[in-house]
Protein backbone atom coordinates (compact mmCIF):
# COMPACT_ATOMS: atom_id res chain seq x y z
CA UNK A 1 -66.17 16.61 -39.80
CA UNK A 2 -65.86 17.37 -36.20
CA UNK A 3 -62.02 16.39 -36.74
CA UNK A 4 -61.74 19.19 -39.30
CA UNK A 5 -63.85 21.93 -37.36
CA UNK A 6 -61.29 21.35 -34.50
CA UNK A 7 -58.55 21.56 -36.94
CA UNK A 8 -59.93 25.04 -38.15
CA UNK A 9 -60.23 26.67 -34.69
CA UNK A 10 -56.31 25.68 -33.81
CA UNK A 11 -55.37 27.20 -36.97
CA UNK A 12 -57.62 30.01 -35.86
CA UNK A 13 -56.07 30.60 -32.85
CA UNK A 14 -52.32 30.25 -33.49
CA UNK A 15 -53.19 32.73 -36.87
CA UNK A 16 -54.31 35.18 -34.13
CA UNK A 17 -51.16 34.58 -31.58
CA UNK A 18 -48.82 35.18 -33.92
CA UNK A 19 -50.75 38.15 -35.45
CA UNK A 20 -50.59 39.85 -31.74
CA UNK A 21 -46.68 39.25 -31.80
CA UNK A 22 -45.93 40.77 -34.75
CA UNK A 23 -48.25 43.72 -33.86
CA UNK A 24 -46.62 43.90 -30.19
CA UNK A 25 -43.20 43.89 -32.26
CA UNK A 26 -43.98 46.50 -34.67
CA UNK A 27 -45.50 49.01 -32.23
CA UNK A 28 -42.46 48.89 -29.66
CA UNK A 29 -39.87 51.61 -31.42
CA UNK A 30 -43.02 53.72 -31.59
CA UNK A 31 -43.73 52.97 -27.65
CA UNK A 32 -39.86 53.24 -27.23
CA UNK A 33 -39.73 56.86 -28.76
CA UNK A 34 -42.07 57.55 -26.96
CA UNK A 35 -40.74 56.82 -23.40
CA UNK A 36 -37.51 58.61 -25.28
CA UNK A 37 -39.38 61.84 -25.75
CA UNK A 38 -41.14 61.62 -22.63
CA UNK A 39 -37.61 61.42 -20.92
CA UNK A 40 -36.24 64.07 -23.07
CA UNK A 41 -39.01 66.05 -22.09
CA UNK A 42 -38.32 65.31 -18.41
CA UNK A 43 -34.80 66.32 -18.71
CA UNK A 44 -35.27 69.70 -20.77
CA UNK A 45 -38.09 70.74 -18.20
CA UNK A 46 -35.92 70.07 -14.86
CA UNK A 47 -34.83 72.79 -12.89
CA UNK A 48 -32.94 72.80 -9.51
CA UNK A 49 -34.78 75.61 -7.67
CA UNK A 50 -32.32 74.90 -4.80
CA UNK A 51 -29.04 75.62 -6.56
CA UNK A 52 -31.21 78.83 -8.72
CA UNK A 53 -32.85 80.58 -5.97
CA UNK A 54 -28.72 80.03 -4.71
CA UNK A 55 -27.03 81.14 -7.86
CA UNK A 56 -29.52 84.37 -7.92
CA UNK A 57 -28.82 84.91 -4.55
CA UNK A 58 -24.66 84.86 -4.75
CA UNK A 59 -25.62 86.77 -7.62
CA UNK A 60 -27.31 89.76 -6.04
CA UNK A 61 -25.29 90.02 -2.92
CA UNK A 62 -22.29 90.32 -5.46
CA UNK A 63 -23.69 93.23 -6.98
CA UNK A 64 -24.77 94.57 -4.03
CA UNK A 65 -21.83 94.62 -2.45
CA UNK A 66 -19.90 95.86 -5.52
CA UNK A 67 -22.01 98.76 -4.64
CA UNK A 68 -21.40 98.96 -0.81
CA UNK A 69 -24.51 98.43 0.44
CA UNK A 70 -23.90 96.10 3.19
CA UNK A 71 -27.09 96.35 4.82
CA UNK A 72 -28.56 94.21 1.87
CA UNK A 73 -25.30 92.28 1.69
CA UNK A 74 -26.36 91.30 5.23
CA UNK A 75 -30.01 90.50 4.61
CA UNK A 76 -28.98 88.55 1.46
CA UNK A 77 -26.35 86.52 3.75
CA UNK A 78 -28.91 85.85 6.59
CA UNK A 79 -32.10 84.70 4.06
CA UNK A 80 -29.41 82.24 1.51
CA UNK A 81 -28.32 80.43 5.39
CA UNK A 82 -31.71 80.44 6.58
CA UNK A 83 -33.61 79.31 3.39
CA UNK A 84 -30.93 76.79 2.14
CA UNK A 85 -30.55 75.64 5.13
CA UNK A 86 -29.81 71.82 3.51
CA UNK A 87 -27.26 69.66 4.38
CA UNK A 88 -26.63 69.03 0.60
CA UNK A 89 -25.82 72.41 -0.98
CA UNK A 90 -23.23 74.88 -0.21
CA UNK A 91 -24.46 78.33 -0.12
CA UNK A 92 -20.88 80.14 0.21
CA UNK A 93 -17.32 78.92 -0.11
CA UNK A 94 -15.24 79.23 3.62
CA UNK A 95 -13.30 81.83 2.94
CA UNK A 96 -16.06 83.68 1.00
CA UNK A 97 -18.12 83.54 4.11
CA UNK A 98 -15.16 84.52 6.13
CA UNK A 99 -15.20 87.84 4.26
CA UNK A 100 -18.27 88.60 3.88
CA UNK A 101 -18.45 88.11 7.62
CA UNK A 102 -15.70 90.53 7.91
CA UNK A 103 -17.71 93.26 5.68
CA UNK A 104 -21.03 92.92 7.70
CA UNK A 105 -19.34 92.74 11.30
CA UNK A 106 -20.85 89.78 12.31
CA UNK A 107 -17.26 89.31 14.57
CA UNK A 108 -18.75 86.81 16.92
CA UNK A 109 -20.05 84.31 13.94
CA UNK A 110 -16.40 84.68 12.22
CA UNK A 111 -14.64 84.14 15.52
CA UNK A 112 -16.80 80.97 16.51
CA UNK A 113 -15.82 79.27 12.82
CA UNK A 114 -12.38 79.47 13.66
CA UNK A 115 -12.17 76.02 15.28
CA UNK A 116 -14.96 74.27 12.90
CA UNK A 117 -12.85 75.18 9.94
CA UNK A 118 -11.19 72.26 9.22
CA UNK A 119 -14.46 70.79 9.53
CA UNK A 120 -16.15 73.00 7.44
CA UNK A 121 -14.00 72.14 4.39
CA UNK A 122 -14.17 68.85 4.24
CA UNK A 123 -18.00 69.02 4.62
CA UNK A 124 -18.19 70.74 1.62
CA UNK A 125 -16.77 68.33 -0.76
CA UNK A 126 -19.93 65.99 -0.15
CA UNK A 127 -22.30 68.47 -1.38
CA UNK A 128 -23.72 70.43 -3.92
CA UNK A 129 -21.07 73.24 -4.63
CA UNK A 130 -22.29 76.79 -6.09
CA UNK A 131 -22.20 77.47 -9.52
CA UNK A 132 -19.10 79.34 -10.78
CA UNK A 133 -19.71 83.19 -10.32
CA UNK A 134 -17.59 86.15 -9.66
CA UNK A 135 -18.34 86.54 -6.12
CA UNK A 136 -15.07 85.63 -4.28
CA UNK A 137 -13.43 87.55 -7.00
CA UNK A 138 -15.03 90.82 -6.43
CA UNK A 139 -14.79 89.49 -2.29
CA UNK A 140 -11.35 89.13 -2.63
CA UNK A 141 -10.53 92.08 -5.03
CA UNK A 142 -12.53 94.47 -3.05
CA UNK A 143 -10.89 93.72 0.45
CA UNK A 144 -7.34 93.88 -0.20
CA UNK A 145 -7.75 97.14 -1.68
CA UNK A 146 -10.01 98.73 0.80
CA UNK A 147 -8.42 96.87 3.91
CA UNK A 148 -7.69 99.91 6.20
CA UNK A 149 -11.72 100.32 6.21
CA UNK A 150 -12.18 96.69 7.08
CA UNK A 151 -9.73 97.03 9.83
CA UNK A 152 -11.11 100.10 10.79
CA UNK A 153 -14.10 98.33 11.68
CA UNK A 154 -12.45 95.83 13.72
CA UNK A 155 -10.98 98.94 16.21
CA UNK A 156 -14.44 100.59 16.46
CA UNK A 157 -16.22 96.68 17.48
CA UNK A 158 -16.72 96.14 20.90
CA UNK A 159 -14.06 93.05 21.26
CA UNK A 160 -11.25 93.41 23.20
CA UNK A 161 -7.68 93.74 22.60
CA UNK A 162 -7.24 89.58 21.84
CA UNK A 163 -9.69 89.14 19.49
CA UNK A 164 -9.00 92.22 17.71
CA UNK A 165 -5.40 91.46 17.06
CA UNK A 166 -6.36 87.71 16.03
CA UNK A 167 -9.06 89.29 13.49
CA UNK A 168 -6.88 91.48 12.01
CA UNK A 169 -4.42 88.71 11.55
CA UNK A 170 -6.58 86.62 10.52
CA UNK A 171 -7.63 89.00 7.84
CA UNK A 172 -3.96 89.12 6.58
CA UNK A 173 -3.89 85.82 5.95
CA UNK A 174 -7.27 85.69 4.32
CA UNK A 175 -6.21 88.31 1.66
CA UNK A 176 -2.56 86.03 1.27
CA UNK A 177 -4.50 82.89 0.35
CA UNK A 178 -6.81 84.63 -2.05
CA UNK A 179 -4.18 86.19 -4.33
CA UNK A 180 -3.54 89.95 -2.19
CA UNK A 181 -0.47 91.39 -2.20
CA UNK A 182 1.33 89.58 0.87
CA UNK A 183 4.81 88.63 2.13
CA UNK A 184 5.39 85.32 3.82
CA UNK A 185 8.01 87.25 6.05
CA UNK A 186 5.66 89.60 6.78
CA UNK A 187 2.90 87.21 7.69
CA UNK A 188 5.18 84.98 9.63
CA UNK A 189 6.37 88.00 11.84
CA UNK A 190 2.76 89.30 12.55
CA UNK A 191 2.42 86.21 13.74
CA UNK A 192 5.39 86.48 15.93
CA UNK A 193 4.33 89.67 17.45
CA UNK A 194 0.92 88.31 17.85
CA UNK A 195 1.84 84.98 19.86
CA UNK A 196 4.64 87.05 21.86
CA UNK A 197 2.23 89.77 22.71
CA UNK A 198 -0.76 87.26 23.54
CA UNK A 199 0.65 84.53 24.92
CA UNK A 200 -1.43 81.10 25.60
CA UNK A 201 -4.58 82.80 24.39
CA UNK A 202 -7.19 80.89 22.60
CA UNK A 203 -5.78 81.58 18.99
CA UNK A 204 -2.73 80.48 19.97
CA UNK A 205 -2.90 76.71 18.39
CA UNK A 206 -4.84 78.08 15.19
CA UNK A 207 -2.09 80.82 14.61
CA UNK A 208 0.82 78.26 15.12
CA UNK A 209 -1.17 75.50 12.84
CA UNK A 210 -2.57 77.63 10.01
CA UNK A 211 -1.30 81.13 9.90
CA UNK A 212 2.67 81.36 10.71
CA UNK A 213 4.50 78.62 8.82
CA UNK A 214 8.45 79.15 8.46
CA UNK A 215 10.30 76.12 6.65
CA UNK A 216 13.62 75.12 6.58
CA UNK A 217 16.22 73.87 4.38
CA UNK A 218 18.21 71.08 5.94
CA UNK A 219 19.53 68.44 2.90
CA UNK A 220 19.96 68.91 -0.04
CA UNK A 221 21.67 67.33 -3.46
CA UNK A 222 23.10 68.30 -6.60
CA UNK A 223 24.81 67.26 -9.66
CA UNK A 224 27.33 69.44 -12.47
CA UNK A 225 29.23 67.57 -15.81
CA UNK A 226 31.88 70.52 -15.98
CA UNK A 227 34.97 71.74 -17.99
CA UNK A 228 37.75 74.48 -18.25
CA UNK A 229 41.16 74.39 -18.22
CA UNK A 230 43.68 74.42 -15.54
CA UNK A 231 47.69 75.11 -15.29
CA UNK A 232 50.20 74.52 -13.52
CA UNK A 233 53.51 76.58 -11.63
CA UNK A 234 56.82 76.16 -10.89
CA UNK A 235 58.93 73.14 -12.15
CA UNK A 236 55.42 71.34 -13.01
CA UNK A 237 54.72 74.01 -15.34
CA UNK A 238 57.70 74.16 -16.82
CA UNK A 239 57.01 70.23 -17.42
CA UNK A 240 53.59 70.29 -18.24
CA UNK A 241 51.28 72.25 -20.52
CA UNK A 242 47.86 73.95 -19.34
CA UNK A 243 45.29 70.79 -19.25
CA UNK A 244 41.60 70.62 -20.35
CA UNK A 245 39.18 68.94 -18.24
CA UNK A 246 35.86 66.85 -17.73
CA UNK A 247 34.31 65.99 -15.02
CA UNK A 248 31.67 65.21 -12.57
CA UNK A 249 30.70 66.49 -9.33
CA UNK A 250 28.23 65.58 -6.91
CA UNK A 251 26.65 68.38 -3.78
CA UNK A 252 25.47 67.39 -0.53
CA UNK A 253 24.08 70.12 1.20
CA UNK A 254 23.40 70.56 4.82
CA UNK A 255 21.78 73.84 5.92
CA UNK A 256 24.37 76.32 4.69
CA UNK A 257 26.80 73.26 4.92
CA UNK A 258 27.77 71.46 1.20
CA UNK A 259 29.93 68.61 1.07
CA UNK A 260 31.51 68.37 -2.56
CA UNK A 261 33.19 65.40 -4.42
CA UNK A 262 34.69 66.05 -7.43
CA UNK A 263 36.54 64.04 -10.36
CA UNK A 264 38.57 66.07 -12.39
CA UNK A 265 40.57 64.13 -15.36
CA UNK A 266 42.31 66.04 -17.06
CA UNK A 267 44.08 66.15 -20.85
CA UNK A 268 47.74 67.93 -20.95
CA UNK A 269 50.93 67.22 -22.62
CA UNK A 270 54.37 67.40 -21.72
CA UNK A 271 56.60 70.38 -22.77
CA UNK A 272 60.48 68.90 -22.55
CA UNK A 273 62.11 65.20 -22.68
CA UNK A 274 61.68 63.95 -19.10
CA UNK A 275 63.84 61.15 -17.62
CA UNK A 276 62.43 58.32 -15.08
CA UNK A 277 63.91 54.67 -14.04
CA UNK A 278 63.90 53.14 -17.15
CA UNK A 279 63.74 55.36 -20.05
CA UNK A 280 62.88 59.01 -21.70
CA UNK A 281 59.19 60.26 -21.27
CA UNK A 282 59.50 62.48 -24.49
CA UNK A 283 57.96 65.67 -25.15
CA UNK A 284 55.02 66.67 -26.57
CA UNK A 285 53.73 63.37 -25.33
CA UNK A 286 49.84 62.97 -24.11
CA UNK A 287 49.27 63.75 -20.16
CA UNK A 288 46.39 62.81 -18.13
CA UNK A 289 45.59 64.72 -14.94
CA UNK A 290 43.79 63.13 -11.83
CA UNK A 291 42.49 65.24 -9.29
CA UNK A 292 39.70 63.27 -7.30
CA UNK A 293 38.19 65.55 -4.16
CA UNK A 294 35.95 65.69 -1.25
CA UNK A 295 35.82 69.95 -0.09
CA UNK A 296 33.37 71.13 2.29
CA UNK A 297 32.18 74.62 1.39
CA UNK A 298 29.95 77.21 2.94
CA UNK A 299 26.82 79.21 1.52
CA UNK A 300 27.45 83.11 1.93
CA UNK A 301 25.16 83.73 -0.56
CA UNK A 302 21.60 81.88 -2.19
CA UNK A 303 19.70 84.74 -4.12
CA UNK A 304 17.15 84.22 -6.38
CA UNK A 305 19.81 84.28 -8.72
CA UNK A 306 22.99 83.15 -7.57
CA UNK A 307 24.78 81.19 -4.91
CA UNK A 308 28.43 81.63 -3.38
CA UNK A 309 30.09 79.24 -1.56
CA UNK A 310 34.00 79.20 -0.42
CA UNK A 311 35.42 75.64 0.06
CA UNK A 312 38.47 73.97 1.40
CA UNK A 313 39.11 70.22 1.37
CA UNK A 314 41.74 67.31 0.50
CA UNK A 315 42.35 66.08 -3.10
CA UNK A 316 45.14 63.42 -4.33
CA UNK A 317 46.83 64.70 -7.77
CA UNK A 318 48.31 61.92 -10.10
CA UNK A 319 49.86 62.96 -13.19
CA UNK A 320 51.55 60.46 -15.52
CA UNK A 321 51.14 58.85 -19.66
CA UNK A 322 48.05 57.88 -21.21
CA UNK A 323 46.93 54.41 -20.85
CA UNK A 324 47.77 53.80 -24.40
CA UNK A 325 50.68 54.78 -24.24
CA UNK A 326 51.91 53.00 -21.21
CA UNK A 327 50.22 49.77 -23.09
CA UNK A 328 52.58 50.87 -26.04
CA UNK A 329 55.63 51.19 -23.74
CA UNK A 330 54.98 49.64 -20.48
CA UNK A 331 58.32 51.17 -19.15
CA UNK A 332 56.30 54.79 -19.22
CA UNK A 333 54.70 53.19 -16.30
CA UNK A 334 57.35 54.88 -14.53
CA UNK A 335 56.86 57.75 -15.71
CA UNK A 336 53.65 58.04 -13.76
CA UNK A 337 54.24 60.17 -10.40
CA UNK A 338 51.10 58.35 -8.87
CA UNK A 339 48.98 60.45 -6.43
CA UNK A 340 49.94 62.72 -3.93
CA UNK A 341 48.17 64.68 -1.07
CA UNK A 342 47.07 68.36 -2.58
CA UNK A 343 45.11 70.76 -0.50
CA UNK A 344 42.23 72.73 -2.10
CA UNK A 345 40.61 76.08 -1.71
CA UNK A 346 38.77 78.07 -3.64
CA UNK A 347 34.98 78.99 -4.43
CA UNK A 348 31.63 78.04 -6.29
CA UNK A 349 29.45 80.74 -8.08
CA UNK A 350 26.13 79.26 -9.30
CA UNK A 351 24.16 81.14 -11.94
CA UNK A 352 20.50 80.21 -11.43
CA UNK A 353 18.63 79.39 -14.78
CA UNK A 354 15.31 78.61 -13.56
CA UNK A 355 13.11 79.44 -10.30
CA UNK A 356 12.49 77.63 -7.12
CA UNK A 357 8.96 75.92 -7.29
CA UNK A 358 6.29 74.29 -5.00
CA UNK A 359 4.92 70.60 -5.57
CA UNK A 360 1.09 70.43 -6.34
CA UNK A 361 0.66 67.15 -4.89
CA UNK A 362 2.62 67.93 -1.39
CA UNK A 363 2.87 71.78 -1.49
CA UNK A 364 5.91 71.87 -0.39
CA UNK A 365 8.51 74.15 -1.67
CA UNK A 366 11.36 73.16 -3.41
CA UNK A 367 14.44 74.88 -3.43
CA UNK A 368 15.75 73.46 -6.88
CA UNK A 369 17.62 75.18 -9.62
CA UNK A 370 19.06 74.10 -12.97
CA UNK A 371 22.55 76.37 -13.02
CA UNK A 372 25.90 76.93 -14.87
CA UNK A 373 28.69 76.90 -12.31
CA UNK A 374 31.62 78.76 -12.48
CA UNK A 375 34.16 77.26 -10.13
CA UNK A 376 37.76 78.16 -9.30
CA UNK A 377 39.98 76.12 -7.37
CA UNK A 378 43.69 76.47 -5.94
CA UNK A 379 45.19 72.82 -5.52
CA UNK A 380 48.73 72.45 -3.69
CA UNK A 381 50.57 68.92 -4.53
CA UNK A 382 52.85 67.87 -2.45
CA UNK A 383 55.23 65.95 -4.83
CA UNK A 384 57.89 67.45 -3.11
CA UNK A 385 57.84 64.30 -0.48
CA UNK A 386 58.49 61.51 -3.22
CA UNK A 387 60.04 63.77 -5.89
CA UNK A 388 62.58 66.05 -4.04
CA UNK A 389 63.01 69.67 -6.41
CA UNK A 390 59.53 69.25 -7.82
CA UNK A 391 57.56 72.15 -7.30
CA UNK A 392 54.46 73.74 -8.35
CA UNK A 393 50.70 74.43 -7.75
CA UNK A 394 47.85 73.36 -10.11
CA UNK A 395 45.61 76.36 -10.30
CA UNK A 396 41.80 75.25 -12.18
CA UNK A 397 38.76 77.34 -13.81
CA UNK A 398 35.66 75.19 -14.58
CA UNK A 399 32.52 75.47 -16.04
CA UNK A 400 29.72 73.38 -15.26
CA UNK A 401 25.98 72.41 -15.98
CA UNK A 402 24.19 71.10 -13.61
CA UNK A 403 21.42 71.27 -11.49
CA UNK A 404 20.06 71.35 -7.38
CA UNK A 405 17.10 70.03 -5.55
CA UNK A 406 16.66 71.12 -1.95
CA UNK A 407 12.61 70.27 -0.21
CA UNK A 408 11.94 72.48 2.36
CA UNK A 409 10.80 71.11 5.57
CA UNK A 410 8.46 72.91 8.21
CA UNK A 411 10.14 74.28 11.29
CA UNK A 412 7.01 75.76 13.00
C-alpha cells in the first residue's frame, strides 16, 4: 500500500511539471508580444530633443535671416553654440557658419577658424549632422546676390588693411564653392594681387593651399581610326590614281607639344602599263600605299570646341602591287619601289564632340575630348634618288574619329 501511495505522489508531481511547461510554453508569444509592443511603443515615443531644439533652431534663424534681421540671426547663432554645446552634434555646416559669421560681423571668430578648418571638417563626420533644411541655400543664395553689402561691412570693421583684403577674398571663394557666379581666372588672380600686395602675411599659406589653385597640362594621349583620300602629282600621278585610306594614329602630347605617329595604307590603282626588271606591271592593276610617320606638331589653338595644330615630321612612302598579286606573280615584286624618305607638313583641326570633365573620386580635371579630326597633310617622296625622272608629291585629306585624355596637374 505504501508502495502504491508513493507511486501516486510521483505521478502527482511529474503530472504537475509537465503541466507548468506547457503553460510556460503557451503563454510566451503572448509575453513576446508583449515585450514587442512595449518596444514598439518605445520606438514611436522617442524623440531626440538635441537634434529638435537644433532643427527648430536652423529653422528660425533661416527665416529670420530671409527677413534681414540679423540681430536675431545673431542671438539664434550664439544660444544653438552655447546650448548644443556637445561634442556629438553639429549645429551648423563650416561654410554655413562661415557666412553667417560674415552676415553678423563677428570678423574676429571667422578669422580665428581659418587655421582650424581642416580640422573642423573632419570633426564633423563623427557626429550627429543636422537635418536637411534650406538654410545654406537661402545662406548661399542670399550672399552672392547681395555681396557689395557684405563687403561693405568688411570696409566699415575696424580691421586693418590685411585682414580686410583676406576677408573679402575669402568671401569670393566662399560664394565659388557654394554654386555663385565665379571665374577660376578671376579667383586665381585675386589671389595674385592679394599675395603680391601682402606679402608673407599670415594668410599667406591658407591662400596658396586653399584659395588660388592654377593646374597645368603637361602629358597627354590620344587615339583617331581615320580615312580620306589622297593624290598624287607629277609623273606619280600620271602613274597612279587618287588612293583611299585607313589608318591609325596615335598623340602624345606635351604641354602645347604633340608628337604624332601615323600609319596610312592606302588603296590606289595604276593608270598606264608600267615596265620594271622583269616584266609589265599592267594597268588598272591594284596599288597599295604606305606612308608610316612620326610629325611633331604645335597647339595654336584648344577652345572649348576645337584644336589647331601645324606639324612637320619624316615619313617613308612605299608604293608597289598587292600582296596577292605579287603571290600570283612573284616577278611584280619588282614592281614595288620600296620606301623612300618623304617630308611632311601640314595641320590637324579637331572638332570637339563632348566637354572636358572632372573625376569624382580625385577631382581632378580632365582635359579629354571624343573628336572628328580633319587632317591635311603635304608629303614630298624623294624617289627621285633610286628612280631618276620620277617625280611627284602625295598630297592627303583625312578624316578621323578618335578621342583625347589629358589630367591636369596642380602647378600652385
Amino acid at each position: 500500500m505504501a508502495d502504491d501511495e508513493k507511486s501516486m505522489r510521483r505521478i502527482v508531481s511529474l503530472s504537475v511539471v509537465i503541466f507548468f511547461i506547457l503553460a510556460v510554453a503557451a503563454c510566451a508569444p503572448f509575453v513576446a508580444r508583449a515585450q514587442d509592443r512595449d518596444v514598439k511603443g518605445e520606438i514611436l515615443n522617442y524623440t531626440d530633443s538635441t537634434s529638435d531644439v537644433i532643427a527648430k533652431g536652423r529653422g528660425l534663424l533661416t527665416e529670420k535671416f530671409m527677413a534681414d534681421d540679423l540681430v536675431k540671426v545673431s542671438q539664434i547663432k550664439d544660444y544653438l553654440k552655447a546650448s548644443n554645446a556637445s561634442k556629438d552634434y553639429v549645429v551648423f555646416y563650416p561654410t554655413e557658419y562661415s557666412l553667417i559669421l560674415y552676415w553678423t560681423k563677428d570678423y574676429k571668430e571667422l578669422m580665428e577658424r581659418i587655421d582650424k578648418q581642416d580640422s573642423i571638417f573632419s570633426a564633423q563626420y563623427k557626429k550627429v549632422l543636422p537635418r536637411n533644411d534650406l538654410l545654406l541655400s537661402k545662406l548661399a543664395s542670399k550672399t552672392s546676390e547681395q555681396k557689395q553689402r557684405v563687403l561693405g561691412f568688411i570696409d566699415a570693421a575696424d580691421l586693418g588693411e590685411v585682414n580686410k583684403d583676406f576677408l573679402k577674398l575669402n568671401l569670393e571663394n566662399t560664394i565659388a564653392h557654394t554654386g555663385g557666379a565665379w571665374s577660376r581666372d578671376t579667383l586665381n588672380r585675386m589671389a595674385d594681387d592679394f599675395l603680391s600686395k601682402h606679402p608673407g602675411s599670415k594668410y599667406d599659406g591658407y591662400v596658396r593651399k586653399k584659395i588660388r589653385y592654377k593646374v597645368t597640362y603637361d602629358w597627354g594621349l590620344g587615339f583617331e581610326f581615320f580615312s580620306g583620300f589622297g593624290f598624287f602629282t607629277g609623273s606619280l600621278g600620271k602613274n597612279y590614281a587618287n588612293s583611299v585610306p585607313i589608318g591609325i594614329a596615335f598623340d602624345i602630347q606635351y604641354r602645347n607639344w604633340v608628337l604624332y605617329l601615323r600609319d596610312y595604307i592606302g588603296f590606289s590603282k595604276t593608270k598606264s602599263d608600267m615596265s620594271f626588271n622583269g616584266g609589265i606591271w599592267s594597268a588598272n592593276s591594284q596599288a597599295r600605299v604606305f606612308l608610316p610617320e612620326a610629325s611633331i606638331g604645335y597647339v595654336i589653338t584648344d577652345s572649348r570646341l576645337l584644336k589647331l595644330a601645324p606639324f612637320l615630321g619624316i615619313s617613308s612612302m612605299d608604293i608597289g602591287p598587292t600582296s596577292s598579286d605579287q603571290t600570283a606573280q612573284p616577278s611584280l615584286k619588282n614592281a614595288d619601289m620600296g620606301f623612300s624618305r618623304t617630308y611632311t607638313f601640314g595641320f590637324n583641326a579637331d572638332i570637339k564632340l563632348s566637354k572636358s570633365r572632372t573625376t569624382r573620386k580625385t577631382g581632378r580635371a580632365k582635359n579629354d575630348f571624343l573628336m572628328i579630326r580633319v587632317r591635311y597633310a603635304y608629303n614630298m617622296p624623294q624617289f627621285q634618288n633610286a628612280y631618276p625622272g620620277v617625280t611627284g608629291d602625295f598630297h592627303s585629306i583625312t578624316i578621323g574619329i578618335g578621342s583625347f585624355e589629358r589630367r591636369s596637374k596642380r602647378k600652385y
